[in-house]
PDB file of N, CA and C in Angstrom:
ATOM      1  N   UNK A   1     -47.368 -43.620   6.758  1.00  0.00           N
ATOM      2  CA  UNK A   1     -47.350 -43.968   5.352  1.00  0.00           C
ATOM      3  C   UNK A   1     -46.549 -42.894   4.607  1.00  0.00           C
ATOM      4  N   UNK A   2     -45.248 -43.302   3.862  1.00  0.00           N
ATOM      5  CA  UNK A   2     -44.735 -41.461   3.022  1.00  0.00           C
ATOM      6  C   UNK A   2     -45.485 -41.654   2.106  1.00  0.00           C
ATOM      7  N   UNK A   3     -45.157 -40.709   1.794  1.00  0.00           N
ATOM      8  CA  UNK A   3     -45.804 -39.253   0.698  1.00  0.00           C
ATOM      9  C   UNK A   3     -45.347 -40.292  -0.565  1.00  0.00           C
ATOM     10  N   UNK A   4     -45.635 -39.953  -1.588  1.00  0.00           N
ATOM     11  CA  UNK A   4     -44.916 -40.635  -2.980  1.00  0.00           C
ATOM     12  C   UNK A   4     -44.523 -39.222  -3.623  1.00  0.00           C
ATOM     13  N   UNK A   5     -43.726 -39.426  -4.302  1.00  0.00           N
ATOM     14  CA  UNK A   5     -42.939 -38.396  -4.655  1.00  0.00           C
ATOM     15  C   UNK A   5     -43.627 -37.417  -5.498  1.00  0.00           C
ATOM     16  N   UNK A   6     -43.304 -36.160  -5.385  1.00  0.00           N
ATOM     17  CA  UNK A   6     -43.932 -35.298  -5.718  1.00  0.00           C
ATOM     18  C   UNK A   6     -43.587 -34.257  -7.603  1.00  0.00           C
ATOM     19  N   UNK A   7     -44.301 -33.430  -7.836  1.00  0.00           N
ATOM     20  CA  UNK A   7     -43.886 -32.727  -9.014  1.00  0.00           C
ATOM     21  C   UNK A   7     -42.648 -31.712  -8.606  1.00  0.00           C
ATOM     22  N   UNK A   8     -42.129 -30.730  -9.277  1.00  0.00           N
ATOM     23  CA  UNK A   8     -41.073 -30.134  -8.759  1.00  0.00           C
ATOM     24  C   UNK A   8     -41.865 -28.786  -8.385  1.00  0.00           C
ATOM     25  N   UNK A   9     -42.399 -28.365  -7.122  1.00  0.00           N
ATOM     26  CA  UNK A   9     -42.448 -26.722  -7.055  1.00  0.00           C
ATOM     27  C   UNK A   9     -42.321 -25.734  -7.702  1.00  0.00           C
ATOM     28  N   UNK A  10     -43.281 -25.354  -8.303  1.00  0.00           N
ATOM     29  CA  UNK A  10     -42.894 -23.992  -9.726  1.00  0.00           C
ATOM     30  C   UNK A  10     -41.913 -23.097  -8.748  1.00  0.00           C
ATOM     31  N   UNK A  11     -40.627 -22.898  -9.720  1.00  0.00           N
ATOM     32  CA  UNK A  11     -39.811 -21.894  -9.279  1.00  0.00           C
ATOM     33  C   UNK A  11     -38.824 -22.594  -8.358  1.00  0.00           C
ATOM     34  N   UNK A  12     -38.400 -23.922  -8.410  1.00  0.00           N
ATOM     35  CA  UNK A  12     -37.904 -24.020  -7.496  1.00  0.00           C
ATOM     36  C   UNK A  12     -36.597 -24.698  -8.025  1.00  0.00           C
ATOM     37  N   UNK A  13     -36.775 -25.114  -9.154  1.00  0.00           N
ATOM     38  CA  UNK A  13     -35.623 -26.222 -10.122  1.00  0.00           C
ATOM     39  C   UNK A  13     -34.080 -25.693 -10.442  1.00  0.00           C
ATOM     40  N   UNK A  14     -34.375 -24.245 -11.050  1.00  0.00           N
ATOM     41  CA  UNK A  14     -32.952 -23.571 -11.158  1.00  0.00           C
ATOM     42  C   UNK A  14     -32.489 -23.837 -10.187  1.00  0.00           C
ATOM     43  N   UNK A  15     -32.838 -23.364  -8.603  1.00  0.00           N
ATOM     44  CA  UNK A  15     -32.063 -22.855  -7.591  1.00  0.00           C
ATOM     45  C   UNK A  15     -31.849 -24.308  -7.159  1.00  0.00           C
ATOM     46  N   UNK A  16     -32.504 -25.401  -7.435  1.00  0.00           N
ATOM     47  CA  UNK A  16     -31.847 -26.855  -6.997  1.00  0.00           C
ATOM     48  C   UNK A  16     -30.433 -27.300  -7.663  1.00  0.00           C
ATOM     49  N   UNK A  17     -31.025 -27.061  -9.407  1.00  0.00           N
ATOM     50  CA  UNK A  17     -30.008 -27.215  -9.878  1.00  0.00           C
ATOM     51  C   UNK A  17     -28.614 -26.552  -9.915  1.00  0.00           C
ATOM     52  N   UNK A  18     -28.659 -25.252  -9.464  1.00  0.00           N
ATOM     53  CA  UNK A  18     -27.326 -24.526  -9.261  1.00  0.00           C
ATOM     54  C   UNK A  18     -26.554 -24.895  -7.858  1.00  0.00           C
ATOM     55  N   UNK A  19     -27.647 -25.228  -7.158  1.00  0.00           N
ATOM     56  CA  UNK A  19     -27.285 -25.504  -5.939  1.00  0.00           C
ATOM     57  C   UNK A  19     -26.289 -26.560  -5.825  1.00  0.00           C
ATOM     58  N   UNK A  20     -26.666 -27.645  -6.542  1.00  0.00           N
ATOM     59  CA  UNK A  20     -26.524 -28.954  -7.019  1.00  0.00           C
ATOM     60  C   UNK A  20     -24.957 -29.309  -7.679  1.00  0.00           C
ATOM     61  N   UNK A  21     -24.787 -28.011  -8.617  1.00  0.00           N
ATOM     62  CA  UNK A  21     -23.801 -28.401  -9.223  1.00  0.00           C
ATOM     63  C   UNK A  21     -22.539 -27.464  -8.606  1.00  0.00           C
ATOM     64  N   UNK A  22     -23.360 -26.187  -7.770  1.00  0.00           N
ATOM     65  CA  UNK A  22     -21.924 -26.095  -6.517  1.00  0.00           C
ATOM     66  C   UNK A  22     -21.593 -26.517  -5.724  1.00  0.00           C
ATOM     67  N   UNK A  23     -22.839 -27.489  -5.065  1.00  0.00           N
ATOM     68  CA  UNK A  23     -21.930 -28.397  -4.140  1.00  0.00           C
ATOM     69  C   UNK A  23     -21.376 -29.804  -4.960  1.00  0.00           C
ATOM     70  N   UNK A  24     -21.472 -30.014  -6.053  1.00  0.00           N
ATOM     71  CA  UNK A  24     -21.003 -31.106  -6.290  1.00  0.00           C
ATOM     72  C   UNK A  24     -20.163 -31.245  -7.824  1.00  0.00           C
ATOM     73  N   UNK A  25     -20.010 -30.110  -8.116  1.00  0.00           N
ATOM     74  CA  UNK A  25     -18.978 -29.926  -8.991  1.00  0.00           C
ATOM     75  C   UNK A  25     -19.623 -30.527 -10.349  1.00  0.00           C
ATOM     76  N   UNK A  26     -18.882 -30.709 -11.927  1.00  0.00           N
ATOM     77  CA  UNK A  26     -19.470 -30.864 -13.093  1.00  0.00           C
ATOM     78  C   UNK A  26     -20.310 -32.192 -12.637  1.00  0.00           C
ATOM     79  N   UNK A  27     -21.470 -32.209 -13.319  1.00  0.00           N
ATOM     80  CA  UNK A  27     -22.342 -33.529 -13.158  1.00  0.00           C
ATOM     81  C   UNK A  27     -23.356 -33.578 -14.976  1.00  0.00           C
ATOM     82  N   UNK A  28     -23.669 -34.791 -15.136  1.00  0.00           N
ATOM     83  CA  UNK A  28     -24.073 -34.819 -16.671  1.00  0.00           C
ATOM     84  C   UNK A  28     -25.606 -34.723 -15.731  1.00  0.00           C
ATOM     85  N   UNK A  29     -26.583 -34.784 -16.559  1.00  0.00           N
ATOM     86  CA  UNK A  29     -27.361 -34.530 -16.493  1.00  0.00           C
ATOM     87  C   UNK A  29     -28.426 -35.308 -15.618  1.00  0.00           C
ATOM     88  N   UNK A  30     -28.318 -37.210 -16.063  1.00  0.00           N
ATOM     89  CA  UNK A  30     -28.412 -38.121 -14.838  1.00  0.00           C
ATOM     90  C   UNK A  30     -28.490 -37.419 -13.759  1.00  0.00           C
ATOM     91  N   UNK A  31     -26.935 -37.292 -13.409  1.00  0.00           N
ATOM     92  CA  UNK A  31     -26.494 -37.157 -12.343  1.00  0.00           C
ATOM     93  C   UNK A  31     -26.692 -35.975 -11.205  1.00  0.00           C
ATOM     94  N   UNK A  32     -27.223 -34.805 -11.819  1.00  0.00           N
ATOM     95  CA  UNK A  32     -28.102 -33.812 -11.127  1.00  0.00           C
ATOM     96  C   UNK A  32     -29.509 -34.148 -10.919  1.00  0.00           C
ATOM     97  N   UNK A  33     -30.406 -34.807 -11.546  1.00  0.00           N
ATOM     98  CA  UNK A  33     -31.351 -35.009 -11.412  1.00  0.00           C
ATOM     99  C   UNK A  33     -31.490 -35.937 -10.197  1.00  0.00           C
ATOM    100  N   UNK A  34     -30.418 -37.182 -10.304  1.00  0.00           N
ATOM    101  CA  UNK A  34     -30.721 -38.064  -9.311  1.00  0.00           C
ATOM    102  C   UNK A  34     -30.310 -37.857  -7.908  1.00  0.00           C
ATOM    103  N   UNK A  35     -29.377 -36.967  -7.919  1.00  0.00           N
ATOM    104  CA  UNK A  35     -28.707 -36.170  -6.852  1.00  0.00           C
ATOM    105  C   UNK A  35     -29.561 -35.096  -6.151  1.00  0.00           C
ATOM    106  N   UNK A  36     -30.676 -34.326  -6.980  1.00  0.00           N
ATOM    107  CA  UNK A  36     -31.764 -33.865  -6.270  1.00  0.00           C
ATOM    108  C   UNK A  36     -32.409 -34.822  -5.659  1.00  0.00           C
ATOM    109  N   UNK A  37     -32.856 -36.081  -6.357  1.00  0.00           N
ATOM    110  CA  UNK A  37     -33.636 -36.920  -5.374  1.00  0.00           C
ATOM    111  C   UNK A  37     -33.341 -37.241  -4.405  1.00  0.00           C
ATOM    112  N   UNK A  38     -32.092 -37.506  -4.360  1.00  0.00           N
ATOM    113  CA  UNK A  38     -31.036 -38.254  -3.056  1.00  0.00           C
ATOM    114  C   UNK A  38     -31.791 -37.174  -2.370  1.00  0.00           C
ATOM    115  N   UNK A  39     -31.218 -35.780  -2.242  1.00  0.00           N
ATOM    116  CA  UNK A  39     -31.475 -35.142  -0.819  1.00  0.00           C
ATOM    117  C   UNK A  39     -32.910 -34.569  -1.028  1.00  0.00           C
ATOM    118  N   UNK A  40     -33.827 -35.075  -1.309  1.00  0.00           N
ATOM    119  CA  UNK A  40     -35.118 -34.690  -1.598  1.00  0.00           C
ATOM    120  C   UNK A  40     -35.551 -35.644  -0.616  1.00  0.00           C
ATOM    121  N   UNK A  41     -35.070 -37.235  -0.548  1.00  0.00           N
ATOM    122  CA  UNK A  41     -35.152 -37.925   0.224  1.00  0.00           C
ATOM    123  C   UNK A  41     -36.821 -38.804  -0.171  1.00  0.00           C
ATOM    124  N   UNK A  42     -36.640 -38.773  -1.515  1.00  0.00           N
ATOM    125  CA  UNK A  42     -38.056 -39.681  -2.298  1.00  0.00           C
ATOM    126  C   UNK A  42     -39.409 -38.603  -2.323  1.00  0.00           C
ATOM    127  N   UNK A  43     -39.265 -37.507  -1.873  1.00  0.00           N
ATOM    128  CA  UNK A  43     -40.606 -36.331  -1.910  1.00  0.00           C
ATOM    129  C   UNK A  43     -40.300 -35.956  -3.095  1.00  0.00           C
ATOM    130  N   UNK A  44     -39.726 -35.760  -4.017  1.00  0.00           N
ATOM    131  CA  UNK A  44     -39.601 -35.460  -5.037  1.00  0.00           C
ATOM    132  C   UNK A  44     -38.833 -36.251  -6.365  1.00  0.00           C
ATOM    133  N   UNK A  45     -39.836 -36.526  -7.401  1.00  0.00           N
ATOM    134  CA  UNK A  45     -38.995 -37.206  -8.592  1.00  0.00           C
ATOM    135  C   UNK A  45     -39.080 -36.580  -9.781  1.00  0.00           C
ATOM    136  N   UNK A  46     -38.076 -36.683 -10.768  1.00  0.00           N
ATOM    137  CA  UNK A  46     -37.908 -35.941 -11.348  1.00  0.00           C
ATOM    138  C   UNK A  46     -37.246 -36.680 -12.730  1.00  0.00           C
ATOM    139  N   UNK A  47     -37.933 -36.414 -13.878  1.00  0.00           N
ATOM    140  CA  UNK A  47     -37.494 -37.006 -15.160  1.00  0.00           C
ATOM    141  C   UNK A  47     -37.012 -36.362 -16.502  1.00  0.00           C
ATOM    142  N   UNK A  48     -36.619 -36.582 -17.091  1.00  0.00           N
ATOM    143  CA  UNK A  48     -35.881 -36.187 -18.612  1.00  0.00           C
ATOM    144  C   UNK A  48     -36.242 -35.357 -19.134  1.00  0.00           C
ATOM    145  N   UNK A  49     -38.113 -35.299 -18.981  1.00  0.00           N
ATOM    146  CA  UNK A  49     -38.671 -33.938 -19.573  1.00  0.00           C
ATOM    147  C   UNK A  49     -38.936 -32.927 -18.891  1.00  0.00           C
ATOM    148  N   UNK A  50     -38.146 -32.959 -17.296  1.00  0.00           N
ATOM    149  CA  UNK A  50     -38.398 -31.906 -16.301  1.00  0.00           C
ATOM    150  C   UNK A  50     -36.491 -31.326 -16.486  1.00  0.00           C
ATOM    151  N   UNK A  51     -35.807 -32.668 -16.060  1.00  0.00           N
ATOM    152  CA  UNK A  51     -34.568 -31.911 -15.999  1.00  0.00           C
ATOM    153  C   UNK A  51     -33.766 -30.980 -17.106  1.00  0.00           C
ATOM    154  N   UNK A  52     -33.887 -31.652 -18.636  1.00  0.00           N
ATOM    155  CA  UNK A  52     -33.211 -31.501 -19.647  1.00  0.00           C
ATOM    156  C   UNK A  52     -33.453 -30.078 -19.861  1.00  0.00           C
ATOM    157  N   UNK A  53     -34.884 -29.747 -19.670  1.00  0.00           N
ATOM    158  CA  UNK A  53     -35.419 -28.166 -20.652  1.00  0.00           C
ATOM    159  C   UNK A  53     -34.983 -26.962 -19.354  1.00  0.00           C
ATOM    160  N   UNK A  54     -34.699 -27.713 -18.225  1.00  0.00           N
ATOM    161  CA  UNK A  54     -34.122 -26.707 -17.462  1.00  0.00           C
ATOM    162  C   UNK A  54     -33.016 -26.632 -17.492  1.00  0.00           C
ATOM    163  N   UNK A  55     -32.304 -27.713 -17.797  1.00  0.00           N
ATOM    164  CA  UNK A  55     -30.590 -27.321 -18.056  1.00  0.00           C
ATOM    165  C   UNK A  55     -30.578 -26.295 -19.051  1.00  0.00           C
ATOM    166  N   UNK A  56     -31.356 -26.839 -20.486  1.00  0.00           N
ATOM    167  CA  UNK A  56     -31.378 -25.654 -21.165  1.00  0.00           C
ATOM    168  C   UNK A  56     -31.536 -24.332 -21.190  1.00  0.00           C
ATOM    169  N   UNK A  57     -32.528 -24.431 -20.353  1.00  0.00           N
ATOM    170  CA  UNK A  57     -32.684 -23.153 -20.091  1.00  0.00           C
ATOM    171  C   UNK A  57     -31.712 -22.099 -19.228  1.00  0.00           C
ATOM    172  N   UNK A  58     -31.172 -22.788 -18.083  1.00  0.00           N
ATOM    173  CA  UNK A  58     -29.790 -22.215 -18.002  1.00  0.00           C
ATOM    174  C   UNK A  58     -28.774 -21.823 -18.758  1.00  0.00           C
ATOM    175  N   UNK A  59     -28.394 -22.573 -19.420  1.00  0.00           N
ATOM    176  CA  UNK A  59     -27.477 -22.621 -19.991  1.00  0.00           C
ATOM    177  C   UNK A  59     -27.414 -21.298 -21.282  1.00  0.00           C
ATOM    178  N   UNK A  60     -28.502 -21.097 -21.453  1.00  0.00           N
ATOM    179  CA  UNK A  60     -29.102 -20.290 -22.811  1.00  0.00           C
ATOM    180  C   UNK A  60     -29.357 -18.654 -21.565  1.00  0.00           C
ATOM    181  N   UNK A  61     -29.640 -19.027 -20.366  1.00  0.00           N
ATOM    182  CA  UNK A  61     -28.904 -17.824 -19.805  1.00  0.00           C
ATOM    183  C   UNK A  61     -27.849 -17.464 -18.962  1.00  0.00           C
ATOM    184  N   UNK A  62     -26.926 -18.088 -19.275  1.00  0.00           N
ATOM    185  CA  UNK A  62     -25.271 -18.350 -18.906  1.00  0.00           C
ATOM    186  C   UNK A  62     -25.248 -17.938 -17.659  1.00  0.00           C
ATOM    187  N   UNK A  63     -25.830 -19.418 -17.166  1.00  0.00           N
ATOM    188  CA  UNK A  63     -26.350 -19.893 -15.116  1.00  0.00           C
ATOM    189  C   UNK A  63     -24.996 -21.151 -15.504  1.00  0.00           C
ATOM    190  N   UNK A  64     -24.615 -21.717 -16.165  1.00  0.00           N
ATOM    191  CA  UNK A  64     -24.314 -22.675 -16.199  1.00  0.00           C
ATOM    192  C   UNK A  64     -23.273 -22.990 -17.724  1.00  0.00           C
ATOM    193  N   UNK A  65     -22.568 -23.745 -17.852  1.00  0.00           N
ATOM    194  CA  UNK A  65     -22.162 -24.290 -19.059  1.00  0.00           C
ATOM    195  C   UNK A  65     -21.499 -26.139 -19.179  1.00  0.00           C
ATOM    196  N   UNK A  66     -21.754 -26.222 -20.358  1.00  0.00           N
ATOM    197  CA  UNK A  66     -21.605 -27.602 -21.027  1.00  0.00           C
ATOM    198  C   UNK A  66     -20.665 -27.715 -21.329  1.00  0.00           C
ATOM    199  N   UNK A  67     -19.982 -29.772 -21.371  1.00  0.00           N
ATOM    200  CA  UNK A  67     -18.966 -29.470 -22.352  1.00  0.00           C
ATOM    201  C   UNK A  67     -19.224 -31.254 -22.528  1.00  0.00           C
ATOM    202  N   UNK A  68     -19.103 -31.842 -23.853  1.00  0.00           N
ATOM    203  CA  UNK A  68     -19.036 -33.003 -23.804  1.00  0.00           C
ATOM    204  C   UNK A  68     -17.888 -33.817 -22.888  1.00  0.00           C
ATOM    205  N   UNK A  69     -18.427 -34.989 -22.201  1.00  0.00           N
ATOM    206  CA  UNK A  69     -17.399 -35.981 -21.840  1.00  0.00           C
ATOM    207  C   UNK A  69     -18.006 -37.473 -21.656  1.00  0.00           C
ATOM    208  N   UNK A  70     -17.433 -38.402 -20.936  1.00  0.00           N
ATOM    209  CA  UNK A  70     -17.367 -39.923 -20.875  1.00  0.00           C
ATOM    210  C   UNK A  70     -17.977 -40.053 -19.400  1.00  0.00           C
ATOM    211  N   UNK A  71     -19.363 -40.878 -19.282  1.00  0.00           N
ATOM    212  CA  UNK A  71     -20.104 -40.775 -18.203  1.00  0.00           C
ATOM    213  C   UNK A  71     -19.168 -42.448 -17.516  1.00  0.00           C
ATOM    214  N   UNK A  72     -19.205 -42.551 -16.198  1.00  0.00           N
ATOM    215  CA  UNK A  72     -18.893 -43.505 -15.559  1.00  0.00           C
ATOM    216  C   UNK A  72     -19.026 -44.481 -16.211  1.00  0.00           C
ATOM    217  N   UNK A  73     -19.366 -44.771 -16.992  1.00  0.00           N
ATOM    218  CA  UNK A  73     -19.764 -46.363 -17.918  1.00  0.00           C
ATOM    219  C   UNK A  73     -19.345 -45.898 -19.506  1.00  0.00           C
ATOM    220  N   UNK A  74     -18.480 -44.965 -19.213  1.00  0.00           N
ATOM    221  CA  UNK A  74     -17.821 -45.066 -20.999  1.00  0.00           C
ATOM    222  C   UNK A  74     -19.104 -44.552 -22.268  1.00  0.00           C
ATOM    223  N   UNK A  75     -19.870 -43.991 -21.640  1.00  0.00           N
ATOM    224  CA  UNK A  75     -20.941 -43.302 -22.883  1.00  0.00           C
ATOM    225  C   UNK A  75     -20.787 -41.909 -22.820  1.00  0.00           C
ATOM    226  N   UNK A  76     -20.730 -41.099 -24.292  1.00  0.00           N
ATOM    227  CA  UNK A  76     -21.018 -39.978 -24.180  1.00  0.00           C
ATOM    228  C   UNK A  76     -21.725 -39.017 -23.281  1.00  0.00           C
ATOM    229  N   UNK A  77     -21.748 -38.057 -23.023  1.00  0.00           N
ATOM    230  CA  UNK A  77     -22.534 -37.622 -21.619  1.00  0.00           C
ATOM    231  C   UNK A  77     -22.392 -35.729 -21.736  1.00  0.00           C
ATOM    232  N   UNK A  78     -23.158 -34.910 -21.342  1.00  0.00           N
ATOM    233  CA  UNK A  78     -22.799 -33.468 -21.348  1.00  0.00           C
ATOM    234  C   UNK A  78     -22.931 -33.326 -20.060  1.00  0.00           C
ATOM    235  N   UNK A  79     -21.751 -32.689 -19.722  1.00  0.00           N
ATOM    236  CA  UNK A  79     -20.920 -32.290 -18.015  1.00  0.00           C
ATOM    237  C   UNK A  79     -21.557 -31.071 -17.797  1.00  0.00           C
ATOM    238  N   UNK A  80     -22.307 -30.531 -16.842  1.00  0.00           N
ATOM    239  CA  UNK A  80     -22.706 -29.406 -16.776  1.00  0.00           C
ATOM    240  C   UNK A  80     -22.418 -28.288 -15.264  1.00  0.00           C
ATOM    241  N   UNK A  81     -21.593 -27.417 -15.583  1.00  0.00           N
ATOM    242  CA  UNK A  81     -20.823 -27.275 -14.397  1.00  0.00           C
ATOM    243  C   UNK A  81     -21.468 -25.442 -13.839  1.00  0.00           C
ATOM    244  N   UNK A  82     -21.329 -25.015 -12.785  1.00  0.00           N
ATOM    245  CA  UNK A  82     -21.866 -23.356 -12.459  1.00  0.00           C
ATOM    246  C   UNK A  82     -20.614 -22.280 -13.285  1.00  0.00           C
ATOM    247  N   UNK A  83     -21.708 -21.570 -13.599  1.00  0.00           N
ATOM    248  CA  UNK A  83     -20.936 -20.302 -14.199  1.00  0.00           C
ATOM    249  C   UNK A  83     -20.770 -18.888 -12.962  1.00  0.00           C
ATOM    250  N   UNK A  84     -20.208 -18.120 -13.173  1.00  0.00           N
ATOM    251  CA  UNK A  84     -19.965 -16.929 -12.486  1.00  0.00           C
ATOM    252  C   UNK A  84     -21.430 -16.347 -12.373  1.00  0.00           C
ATOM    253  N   UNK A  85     -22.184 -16.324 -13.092  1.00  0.00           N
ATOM    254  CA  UNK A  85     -23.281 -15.508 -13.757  1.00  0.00           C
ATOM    255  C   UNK A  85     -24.220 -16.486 -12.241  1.00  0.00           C
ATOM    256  N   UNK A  86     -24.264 -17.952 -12.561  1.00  0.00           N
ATOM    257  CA  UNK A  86     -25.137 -18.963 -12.029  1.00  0.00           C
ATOM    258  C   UNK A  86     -24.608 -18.739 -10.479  1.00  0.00           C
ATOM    259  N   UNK A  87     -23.156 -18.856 -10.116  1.00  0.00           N
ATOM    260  CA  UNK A  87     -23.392 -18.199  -8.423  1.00  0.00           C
ATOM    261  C   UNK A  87     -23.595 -17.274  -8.232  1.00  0.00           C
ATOM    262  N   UNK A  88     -23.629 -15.798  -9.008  1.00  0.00           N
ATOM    263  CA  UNK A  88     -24.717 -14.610  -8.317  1.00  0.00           C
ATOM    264  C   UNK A  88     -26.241 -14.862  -8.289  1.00  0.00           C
ATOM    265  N   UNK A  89     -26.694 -15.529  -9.584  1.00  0.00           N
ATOM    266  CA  UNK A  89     -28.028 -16.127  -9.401  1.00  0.00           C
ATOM    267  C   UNK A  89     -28.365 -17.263  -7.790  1.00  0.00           C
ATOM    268  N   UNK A  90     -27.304 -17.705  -7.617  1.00  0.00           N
ATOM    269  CA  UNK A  90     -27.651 -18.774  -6.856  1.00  0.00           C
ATOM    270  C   UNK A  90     -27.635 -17.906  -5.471  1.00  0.00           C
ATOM    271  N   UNK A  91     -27.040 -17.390  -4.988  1.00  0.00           N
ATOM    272  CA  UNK A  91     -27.037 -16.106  -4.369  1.00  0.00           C
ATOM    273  C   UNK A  91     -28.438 -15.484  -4.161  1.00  0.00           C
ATOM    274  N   UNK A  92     -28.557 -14.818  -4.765  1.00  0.00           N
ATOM    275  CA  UNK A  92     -29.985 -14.198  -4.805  1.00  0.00           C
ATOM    276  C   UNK A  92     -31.253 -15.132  -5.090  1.00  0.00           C
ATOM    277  N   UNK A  93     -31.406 -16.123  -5.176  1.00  0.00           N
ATOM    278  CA  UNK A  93     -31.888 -16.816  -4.982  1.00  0.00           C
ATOM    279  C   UNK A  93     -32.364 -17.589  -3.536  1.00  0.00           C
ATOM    280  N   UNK A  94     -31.242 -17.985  -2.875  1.00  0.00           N
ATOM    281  CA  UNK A  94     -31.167 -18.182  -1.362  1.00  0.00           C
ATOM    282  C   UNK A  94     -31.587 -17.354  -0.765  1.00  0.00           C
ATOM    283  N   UNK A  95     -31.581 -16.303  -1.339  1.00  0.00           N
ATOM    284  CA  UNK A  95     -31.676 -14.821  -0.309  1.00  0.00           C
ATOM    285  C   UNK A  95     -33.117 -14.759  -0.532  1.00  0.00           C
ATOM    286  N   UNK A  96     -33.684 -15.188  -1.642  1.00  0.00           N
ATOM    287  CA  UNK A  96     -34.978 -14.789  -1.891  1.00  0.00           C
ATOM    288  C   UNK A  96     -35.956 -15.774  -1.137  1.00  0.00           C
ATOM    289  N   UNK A  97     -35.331 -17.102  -1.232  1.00  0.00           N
ATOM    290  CA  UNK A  97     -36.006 -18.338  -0.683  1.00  0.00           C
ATOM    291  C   UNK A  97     -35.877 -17.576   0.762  1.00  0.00           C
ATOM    292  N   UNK A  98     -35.025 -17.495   1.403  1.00  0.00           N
ATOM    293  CA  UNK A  98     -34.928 -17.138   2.856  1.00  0.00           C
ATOM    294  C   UNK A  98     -35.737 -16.154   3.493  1.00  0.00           C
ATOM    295  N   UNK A  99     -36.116 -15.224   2.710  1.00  0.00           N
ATOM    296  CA  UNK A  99     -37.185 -14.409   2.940  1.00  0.00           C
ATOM    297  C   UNK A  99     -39.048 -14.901   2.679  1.00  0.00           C
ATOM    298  N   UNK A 100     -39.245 -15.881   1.556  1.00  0.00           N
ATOM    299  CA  UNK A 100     -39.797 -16.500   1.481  1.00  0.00           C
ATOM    300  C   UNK A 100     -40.386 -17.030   2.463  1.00  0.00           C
ATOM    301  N   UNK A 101     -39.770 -18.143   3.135  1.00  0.00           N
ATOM    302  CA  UNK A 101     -39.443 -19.027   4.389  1.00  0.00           C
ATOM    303  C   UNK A 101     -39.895 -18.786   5.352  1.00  0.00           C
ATOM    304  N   UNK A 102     -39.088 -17.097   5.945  1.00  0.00           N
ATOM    305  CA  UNK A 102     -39.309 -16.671   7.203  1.00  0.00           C
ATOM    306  C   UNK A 102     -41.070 -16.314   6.989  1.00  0.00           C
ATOM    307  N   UNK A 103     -41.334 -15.659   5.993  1.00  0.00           N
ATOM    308  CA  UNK A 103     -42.469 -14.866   5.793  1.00  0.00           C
ATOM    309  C   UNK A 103     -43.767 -16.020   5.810  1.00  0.00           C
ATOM    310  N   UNK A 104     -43.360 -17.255   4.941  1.00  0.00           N
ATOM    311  CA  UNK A 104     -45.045 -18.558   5.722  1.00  0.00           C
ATOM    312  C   UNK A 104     -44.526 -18.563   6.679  1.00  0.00           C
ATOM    313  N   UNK A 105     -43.567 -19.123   7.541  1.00  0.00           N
ATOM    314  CA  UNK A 105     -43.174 -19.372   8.964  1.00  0.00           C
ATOM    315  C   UNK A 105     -44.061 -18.768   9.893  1.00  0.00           C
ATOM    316  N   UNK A 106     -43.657 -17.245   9.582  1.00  0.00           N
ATOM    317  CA  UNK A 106     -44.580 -16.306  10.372  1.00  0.00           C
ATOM    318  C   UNK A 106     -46.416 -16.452  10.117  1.00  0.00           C
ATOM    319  N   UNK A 107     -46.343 -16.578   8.535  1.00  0.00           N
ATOM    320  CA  UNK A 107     -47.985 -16.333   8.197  1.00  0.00           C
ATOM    321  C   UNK A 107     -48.999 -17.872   8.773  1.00  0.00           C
ATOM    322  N   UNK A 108     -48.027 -19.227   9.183  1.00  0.00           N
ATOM    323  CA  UNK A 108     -48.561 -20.431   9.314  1.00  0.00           C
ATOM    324  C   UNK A 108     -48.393 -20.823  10.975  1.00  0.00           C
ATOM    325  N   UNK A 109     -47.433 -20.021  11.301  1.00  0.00           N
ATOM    326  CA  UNK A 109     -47.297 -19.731  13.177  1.00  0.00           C
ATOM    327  C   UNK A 109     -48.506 -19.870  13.744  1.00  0.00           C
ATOM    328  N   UNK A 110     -48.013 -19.584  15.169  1.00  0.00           N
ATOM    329  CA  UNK A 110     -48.756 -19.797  16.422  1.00  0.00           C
ATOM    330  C   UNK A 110     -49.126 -17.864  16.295  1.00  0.00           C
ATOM    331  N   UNK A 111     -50.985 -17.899  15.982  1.00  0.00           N
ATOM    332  CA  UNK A 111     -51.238 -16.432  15.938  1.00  0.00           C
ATOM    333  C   UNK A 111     -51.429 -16.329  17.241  1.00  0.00           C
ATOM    334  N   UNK A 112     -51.920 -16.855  18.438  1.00  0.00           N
ATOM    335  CA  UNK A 112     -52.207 -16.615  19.664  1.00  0.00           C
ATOM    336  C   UNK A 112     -51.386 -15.451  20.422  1.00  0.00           C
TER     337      UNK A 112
END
């Protein structure tokens, strides 16, 4: 039976979203959100009042920047693309998750 999709992991949204928009170049806001789901693979969903206040919040600490444009269907849309600032964050971030990782790995292992 899967899982139904889940809340987002405290602490885990920036580093999706930066992630997100270096591998996939400017995306409006839709389009990061739904693009986490894609490779979330339905464990995780995610809506307007989760994604938006985190863009903001990037953005307000220059992880990221905006610029208006025309979404695939001809509507206004804000493009939101990685800043210099957002790949050293994204950086240290990985690095932090990775240590993270190894460290339950070890603590949820085979103690025998």
């Amino acid at each position: 039976m899967p899982r139904p999709p889940a809340d987002v992991p405290y602490g885990t949204l920036d580093l999706m979203v930066l992630k997100t928009l270096e591998q996939m170049g400017p995306l409006h806001g839709y389009g990061i959100a739904r693009r986490i789901e894609q490779v979330a693979e339905g464990m995780l969903a995610l809506n307007q009042g989760t994604i938006y206040p985190a863009l903001l919040r990037l953005e307000q600490r220059g992880w990221i920047n905006s610029e208006w444009g025309s979404s695939e269907n001809n509507r206004r849309a804000r493009f939101y693309s990685i800043a210099k600032a957002g790949k050293r964050q994204l950086a240290a971030e990985q690095q932090s998750w990775a240590h993270t990782v190894a460290m339950m790995q070890r603590m949820l292992g085979d103690q025998s």
